[in-house]
C-alpha atoms as a PDB file:
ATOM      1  CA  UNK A   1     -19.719 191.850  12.334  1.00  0.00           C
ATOM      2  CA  UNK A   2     -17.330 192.850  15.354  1.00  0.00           C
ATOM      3  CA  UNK A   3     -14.410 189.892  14.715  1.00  0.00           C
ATOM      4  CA  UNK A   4     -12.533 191.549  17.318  1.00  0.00           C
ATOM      5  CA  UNK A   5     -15.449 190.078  20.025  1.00  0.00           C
ATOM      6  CA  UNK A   6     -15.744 186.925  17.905  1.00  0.00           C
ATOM      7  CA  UNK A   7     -14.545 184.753  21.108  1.00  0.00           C
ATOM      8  CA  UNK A   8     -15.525 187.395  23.614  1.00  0.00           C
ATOM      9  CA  UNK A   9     -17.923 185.411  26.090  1.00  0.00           C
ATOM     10  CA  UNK A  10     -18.390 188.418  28.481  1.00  0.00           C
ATOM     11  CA  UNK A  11     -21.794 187.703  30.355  1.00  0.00           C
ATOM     12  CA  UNK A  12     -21.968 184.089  29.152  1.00  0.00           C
ATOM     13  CA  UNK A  13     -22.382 181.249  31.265  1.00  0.00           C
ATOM     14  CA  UNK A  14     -20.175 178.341  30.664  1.00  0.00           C
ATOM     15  CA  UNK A  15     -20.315 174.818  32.604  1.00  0.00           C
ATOM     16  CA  UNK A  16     -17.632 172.268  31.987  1.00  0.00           C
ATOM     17  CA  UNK A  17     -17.348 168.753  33.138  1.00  0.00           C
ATOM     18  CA  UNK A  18     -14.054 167.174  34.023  1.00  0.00           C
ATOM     19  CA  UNK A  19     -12.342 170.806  34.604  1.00  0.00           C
ATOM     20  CA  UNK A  20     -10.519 170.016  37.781  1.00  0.00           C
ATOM     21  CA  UNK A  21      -7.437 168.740  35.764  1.00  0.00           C
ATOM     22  CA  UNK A  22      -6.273 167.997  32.418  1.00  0.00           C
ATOM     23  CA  UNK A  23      -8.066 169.249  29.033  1.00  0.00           C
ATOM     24  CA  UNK A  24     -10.905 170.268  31.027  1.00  0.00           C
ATOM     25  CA  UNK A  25      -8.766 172.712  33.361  1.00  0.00           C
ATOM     26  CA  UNK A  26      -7.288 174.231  31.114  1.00  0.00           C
ATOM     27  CA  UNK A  27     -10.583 174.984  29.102  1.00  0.00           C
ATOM     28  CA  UNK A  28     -12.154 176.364  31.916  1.00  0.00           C
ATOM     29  CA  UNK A  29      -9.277 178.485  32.530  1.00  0.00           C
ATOM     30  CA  UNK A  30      -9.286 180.162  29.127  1.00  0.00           C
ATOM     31  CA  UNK A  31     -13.029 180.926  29.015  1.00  0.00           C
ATOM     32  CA  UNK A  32     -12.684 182.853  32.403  1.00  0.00           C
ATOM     33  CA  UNK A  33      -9.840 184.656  30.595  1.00  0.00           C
ATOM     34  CA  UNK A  34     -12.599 185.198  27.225  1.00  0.00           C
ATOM     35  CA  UNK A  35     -14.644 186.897  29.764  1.00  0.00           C
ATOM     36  CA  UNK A  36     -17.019 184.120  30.598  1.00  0.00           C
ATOM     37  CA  UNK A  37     -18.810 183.378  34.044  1.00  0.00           C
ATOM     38  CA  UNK A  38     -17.346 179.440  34.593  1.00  0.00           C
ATOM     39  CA  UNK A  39     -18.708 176.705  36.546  1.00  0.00           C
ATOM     40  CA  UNK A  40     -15.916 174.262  37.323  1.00  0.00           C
ATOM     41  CA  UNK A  41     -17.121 170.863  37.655  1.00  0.00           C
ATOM     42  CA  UNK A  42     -16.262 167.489  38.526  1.00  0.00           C
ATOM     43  CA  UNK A  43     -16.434 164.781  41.269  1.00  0.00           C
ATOM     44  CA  UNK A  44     -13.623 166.309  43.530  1.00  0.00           C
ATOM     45  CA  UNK A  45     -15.326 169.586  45.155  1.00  0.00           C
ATOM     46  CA  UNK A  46     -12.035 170.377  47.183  1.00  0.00           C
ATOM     47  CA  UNK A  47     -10.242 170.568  43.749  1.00  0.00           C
ATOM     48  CA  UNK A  48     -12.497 172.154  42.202  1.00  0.00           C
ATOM     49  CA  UNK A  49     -12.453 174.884  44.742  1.00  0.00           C
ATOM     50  CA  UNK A  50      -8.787 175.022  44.003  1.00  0.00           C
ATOM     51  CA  UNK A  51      -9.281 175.615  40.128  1.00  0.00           C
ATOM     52  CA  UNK A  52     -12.303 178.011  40.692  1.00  0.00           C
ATOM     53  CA  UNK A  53     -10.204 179.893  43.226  1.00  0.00           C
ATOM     54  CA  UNK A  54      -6.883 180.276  41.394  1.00  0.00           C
ATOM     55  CA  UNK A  55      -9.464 181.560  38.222  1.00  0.00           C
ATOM     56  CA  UNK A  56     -10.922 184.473  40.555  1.00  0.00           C
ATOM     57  CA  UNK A  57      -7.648 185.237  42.004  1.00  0.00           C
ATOM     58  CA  UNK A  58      -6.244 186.217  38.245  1.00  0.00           C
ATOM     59  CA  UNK A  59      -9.340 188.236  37.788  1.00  0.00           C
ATOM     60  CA  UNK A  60     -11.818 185.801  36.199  1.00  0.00           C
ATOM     61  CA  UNK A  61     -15.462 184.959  37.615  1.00  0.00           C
ATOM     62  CA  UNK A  62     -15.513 180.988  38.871  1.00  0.00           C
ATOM     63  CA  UNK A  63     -17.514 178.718  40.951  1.00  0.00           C
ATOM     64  CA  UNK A  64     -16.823 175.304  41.469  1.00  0.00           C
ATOM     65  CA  UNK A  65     -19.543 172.555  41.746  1.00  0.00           C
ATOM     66  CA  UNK A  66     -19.036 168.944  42.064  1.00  0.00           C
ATOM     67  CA  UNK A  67     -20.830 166.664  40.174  1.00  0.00           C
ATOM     68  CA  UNK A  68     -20.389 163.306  39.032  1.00  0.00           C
ATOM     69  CA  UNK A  69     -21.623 163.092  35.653  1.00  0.00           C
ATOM     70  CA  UNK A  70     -22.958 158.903  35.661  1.00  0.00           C
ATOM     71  CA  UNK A  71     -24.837 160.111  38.753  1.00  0.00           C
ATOM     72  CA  UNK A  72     -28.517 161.056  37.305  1.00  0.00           C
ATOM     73  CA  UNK A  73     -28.792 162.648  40.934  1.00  0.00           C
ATOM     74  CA  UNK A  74     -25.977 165.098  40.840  1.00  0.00           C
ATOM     75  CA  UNK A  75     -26.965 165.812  36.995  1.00  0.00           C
ATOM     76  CA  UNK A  76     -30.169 166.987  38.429  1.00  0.00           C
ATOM     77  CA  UNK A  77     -28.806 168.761  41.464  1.00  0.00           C
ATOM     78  CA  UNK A  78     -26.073 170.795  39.443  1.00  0.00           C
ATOM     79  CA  UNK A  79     -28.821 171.858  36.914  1.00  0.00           C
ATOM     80  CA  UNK A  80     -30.988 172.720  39.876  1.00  0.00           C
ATOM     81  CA  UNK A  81     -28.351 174.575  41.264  1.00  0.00           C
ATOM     82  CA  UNK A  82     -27.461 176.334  37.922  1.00  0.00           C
ATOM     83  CA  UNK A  83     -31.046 177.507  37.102  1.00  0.00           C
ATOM     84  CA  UNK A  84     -31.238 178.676  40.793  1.00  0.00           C
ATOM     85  CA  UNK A  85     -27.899 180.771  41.240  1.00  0.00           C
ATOM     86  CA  UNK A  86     -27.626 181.977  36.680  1.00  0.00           C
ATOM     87  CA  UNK A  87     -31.020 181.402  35.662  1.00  0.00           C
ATOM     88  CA  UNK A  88     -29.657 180.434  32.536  1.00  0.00           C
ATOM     89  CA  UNK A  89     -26.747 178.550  30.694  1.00  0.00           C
ATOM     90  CA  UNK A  90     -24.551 179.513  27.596  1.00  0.00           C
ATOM     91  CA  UNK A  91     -22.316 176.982  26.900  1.00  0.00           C
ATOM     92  CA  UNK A  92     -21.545 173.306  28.003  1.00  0.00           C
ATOM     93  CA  UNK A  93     -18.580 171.527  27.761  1.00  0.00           C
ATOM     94  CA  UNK A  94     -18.565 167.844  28.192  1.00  0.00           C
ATOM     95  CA  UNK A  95     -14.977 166.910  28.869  1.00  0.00           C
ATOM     96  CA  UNK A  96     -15.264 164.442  32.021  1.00  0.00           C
ATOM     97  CA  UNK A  97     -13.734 160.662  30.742  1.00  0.00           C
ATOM     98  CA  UNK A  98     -12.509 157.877  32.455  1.00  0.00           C
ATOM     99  CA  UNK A  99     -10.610 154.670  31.033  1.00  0.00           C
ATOM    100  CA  UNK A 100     -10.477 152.382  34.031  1.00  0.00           C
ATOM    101  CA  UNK A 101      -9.215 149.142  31.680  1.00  0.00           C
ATOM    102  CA  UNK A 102      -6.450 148.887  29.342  1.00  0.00           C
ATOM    103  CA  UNK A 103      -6.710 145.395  27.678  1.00  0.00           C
ATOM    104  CA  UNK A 104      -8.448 143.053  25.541  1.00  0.00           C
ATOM    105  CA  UNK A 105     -11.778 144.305  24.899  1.00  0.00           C
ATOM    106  CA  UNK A 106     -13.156 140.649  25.562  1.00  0.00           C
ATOM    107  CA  UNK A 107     -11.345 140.937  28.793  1.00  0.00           C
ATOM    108  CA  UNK A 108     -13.011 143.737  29.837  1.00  0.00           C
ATOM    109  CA  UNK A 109     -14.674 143.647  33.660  1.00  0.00           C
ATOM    110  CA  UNK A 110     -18.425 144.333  34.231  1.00  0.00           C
ATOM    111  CA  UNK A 111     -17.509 147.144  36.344  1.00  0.00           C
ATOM    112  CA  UNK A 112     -15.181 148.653  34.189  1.00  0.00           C
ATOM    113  CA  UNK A 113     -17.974 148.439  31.136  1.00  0.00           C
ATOM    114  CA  UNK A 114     -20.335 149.773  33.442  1.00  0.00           C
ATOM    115  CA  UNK A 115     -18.041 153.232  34.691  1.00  0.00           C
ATOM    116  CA  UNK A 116     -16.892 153.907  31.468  1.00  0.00           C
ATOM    117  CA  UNK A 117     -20.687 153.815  30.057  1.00  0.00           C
ATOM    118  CA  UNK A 118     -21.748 155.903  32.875  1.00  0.00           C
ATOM    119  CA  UNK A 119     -18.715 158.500  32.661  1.00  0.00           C
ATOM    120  CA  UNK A 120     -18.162 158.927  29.025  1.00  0.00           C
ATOM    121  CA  UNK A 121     -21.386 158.587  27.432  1.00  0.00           C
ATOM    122  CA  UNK A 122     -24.209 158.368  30.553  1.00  0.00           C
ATOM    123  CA  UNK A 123     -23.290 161.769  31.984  1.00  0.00           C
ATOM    124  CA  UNK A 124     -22.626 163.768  28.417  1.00  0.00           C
ATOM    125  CA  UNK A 125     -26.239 162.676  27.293  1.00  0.00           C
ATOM    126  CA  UNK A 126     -28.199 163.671  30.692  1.00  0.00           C
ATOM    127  CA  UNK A 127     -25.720 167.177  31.009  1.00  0.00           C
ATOM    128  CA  UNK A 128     -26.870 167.669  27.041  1.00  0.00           C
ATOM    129  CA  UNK A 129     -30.502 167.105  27.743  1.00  0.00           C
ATOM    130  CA  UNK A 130     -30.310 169.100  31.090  1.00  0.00           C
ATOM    131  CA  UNK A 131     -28.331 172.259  29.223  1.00  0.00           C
ATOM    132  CA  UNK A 132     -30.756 172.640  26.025  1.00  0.00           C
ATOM    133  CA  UNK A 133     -33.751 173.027  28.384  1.00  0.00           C
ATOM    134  CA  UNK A 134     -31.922 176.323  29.873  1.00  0.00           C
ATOM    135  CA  UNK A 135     -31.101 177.117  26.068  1.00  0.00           C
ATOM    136  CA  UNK A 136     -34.121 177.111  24.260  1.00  0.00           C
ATOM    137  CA  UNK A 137     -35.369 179.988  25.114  1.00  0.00           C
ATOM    138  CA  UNK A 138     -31.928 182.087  24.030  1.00  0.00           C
ATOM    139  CA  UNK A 139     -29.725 179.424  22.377  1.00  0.00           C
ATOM    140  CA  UNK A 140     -26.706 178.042  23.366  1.00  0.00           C
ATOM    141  CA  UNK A 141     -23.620 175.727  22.457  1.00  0.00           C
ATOM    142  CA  UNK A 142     -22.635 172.520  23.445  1.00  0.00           C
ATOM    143  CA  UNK A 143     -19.045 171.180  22.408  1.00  0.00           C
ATOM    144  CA  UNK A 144     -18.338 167.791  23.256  1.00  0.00           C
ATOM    145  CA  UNK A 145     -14.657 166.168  24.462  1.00  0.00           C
ATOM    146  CA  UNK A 146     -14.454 162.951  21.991  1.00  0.00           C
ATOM    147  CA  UNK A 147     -11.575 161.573  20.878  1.00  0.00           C
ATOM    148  CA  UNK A 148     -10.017 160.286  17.651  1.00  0.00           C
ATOM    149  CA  UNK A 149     -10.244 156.724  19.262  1.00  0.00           C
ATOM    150  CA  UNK A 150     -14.509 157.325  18.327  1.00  0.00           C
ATOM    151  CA  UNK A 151     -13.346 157.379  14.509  1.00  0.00           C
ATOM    152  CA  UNK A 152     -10.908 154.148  15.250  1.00  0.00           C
ATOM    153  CA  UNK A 153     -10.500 152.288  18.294  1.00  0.00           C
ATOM    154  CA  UNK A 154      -7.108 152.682  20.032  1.00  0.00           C
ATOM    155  CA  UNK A 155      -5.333 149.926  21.035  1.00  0.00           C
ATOM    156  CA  UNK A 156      -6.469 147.538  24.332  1.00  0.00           C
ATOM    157  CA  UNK A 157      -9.007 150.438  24.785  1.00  0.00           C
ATOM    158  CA  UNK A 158     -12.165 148.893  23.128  1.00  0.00           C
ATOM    159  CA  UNK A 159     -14.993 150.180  25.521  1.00  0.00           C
ATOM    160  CA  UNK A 160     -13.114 153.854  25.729  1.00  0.00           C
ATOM    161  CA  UNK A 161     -13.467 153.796  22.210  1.00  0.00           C
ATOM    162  CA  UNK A 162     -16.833 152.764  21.919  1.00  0.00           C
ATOM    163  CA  UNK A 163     -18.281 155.239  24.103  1.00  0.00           C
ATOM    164  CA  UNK A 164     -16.484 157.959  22.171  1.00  0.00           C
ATOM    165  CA  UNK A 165     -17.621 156.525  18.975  1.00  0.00           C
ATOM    166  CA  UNK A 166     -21.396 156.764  20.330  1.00  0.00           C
ATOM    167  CA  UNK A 167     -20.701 160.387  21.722  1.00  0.00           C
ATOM    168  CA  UNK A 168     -19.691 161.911  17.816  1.00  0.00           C
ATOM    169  CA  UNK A 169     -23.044 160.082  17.322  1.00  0.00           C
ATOM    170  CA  UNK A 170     -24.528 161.416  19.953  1.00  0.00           C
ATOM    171  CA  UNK A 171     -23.262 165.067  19.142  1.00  0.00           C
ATOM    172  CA  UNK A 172     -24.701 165.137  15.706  1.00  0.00           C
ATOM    173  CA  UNK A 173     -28.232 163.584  17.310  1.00  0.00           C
ATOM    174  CA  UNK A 174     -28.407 166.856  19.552  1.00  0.00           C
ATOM    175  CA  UNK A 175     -27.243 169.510  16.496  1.00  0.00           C
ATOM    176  CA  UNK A 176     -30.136 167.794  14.065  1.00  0.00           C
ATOM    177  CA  UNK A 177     -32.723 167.671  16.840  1.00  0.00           C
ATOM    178  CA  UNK A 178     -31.884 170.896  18.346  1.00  0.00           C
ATOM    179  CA  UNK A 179     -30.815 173.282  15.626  1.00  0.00           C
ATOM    180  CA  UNK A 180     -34.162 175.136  15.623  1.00  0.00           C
ATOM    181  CA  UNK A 181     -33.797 176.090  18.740  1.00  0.00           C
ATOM    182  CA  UNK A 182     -30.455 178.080  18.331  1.00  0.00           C
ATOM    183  CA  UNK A 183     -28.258 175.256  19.871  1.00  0.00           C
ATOM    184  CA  UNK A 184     -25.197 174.532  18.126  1.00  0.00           C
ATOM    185  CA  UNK A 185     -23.715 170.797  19.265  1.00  0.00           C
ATOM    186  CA  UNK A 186     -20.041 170.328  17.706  1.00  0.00           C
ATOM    187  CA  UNK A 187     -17.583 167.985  19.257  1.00  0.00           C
ATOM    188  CA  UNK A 188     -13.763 167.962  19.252  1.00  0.00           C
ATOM    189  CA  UNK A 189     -11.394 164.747  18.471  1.00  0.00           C
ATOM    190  CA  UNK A 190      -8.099 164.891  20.426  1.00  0.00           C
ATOM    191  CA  UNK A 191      -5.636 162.536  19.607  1.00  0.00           C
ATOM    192  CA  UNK A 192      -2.762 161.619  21.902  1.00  0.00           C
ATOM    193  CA  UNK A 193      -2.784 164.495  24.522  1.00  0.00           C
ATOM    194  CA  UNK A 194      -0.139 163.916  27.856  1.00  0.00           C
ATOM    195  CA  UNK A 195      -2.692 163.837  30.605  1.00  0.00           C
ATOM    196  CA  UNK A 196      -3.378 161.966  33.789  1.00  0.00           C
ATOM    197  CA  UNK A 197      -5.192 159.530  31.785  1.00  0.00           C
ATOM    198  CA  UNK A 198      -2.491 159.017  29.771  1.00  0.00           C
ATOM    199  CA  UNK A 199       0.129 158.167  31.991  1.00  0.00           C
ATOM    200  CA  UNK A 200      -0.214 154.554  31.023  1.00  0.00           C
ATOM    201  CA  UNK A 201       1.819 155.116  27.793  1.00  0.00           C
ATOM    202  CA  UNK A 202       3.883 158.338  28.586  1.00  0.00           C
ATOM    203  CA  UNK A 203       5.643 156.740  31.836  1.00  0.00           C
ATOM    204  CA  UNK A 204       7.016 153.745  29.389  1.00  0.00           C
ATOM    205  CA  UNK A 205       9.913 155.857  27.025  1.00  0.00           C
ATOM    206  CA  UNK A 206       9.902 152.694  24.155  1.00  0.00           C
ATOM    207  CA  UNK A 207       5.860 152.851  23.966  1.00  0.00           C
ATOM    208  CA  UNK A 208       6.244 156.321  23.494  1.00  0.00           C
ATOM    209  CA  UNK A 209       8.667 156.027  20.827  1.00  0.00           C
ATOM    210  CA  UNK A 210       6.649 153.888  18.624  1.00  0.00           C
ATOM    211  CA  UNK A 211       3.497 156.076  19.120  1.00  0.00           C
ATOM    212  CA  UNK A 212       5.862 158.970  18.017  1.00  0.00           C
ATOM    213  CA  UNK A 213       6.364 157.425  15.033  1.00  0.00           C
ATOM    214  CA  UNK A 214       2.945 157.188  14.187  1.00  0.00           C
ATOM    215  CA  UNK A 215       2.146 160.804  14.543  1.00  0.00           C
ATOM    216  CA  UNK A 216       3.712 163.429  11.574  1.00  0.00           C
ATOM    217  CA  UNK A 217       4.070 165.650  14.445  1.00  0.00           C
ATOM    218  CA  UNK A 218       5.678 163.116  16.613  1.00  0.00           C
ATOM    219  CA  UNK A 219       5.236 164.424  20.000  1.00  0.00           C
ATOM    220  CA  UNK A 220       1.871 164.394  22.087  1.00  0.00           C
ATOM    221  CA  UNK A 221       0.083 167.308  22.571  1.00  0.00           C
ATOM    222  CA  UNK A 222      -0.535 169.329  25.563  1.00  0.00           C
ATOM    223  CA  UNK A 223      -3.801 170.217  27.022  1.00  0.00           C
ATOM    224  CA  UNK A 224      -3.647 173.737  26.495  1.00  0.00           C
ATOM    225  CA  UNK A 225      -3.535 172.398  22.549  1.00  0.00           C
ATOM    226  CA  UNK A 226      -7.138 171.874  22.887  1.00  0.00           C
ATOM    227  CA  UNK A 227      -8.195 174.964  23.959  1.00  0.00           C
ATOM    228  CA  UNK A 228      -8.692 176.875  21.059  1.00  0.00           C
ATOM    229  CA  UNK A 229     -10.818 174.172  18.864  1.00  0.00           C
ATOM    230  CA  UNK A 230     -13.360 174.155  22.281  1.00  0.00           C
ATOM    231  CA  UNK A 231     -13.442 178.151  22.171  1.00  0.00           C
ATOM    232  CA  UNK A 232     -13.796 178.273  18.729  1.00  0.00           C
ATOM    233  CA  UNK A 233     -16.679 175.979  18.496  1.00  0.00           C
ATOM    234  CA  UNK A 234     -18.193 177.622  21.324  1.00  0.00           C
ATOM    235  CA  UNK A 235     -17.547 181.109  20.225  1.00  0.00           C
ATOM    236  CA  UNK A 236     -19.758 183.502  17.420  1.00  0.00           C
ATOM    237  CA  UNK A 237     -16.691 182.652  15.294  1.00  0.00           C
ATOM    238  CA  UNK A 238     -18.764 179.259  14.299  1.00  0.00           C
ATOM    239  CA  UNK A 239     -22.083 180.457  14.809  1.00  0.00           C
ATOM    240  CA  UNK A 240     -23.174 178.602  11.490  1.00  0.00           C
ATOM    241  CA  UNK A 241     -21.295 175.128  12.409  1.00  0.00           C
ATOM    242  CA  UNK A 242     -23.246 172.729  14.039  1.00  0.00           C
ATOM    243  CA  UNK A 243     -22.814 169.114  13.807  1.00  0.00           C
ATOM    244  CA  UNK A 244     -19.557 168.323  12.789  1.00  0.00           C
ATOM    245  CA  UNK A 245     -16.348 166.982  14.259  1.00  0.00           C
ATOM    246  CA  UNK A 246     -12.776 168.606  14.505  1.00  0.00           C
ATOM    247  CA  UNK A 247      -9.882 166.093  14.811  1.00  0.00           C
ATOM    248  CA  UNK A 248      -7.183 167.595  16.676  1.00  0.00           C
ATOM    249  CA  UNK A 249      -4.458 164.736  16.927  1.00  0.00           C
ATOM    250  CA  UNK A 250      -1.068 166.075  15.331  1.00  0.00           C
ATOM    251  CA  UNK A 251      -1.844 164.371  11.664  1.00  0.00           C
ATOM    252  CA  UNK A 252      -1.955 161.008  13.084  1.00  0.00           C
ATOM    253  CA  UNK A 253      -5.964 160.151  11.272  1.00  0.00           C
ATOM    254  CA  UNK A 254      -4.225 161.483   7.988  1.00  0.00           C
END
């Protein structure tokens, strides 16, 4: 084996959800630098231009789509589009999330059940089942953007938690059913990461404090931090992991 290529995606096709900011930026960014062919996705096509642009003008290859993923339509239409301009797709990396509500989970709105549903767990099932068609045939990796709030629910964020709960689920559903076919399904389990979605906590300095506390490496994590965990489960380097989890949250589930 050639380690030295071991996260070398040179010809690879890689689609990521969520990439126009946050975790999801930065992961498309580093497999354009890996070599990869990226598709940067998410419901803002302007920024996704932006991200796709910025890629190609430090020498990667990007091409932004939008799509939102609790739209069945636009799962279809991206795939269409896909199959149409690569004929084929490598990886896919589910990392679009939303968290409209922060409160009591009995509290929670209709409409803010029903967009989390569709965002967090909706889309990553109907992208999965849309990205293992193009992968039969070759194989393929899918590497799922859960969160350690799937292994225990975070405070006032019961339905967030829920739907990342399912999605571990739902990653080890797609690496039993799928494994035959050469498709490895792993998922990733960030813990407190300083992102848009985030801002909630990190723009109050005494809530911050006491989640400090609570992590051994008291600080949040950037989104870069995530990077290598997606790459890694993507990459040769795990070519016999499929089905598993990898928390990524400072020490704070230990």
């Amino acid at each position: 084996m050639d380690y030295s290529k071991l996260t070398d995606f040179t010809g690879k096709t890689v689609f990521v959800s969520g990439s126009s900011r946050g975790i999801g930026e930065q992961i498309v960014r580093a497999f354009a630098v890996n070599g990869a062919d990226v598709i940067v996705s998410s419901r803002d096509q302007g920024k996704c231009e932006e991200i796709a642009a910025s890629i190609v003008e430090d020498g990667g290859k990007a091409r932004a789509k939008a799509c939102h993923a609790g739209r069945m339509a636009d799962v279809t239409a991206v795939f269409d589009w896909i199959k149409e301009e690569y004929g084929k797709l490598d990886v896919l990396v589910n990392c679009g999330g939303t968290n409209p509500f922060f409160g009591k989970i009995g509290d929670t709105p209709e409409v803010a059940f029903d967009k989390t549903i569709d965002v967090n767990l909706k889309g990553p099932m109907y992208l999965s089942a849309e990205a293992v068609k193009l992968m039969k045939e070759k194989g393929g990796a899918i590497v799922n953007v859960a969160s350690i709030n799937g292994i225990s629910p975070g405070l006032l964020q019961g339905v967030y938690s829920m739907t990342k709960s399912a999605m571990i689920n739902m990653t080890k559903a797609y690496a039993l059913e799928y494994a035959a076919d050469n498709i490895r399904v792993n998922a990733i389990c960030p813990g407190f990461v300083d992102t848009n979605m985030t801002k909630v906590f990190t723009s109050n300095p005494q809530l911050m404090d006491v989640l400090a506390e609570k992590i051994p490496m008291a600080r949040a994590a950037q989104p870069e931090e995530m990077v290598g965990g997606v790459l890694y489960l993507a990459s040769d380097a795990a070519s016999y992991t499929t089905g598993t989890t990898l928390v990524m949250d400072g020490g704070y589930t230990a």
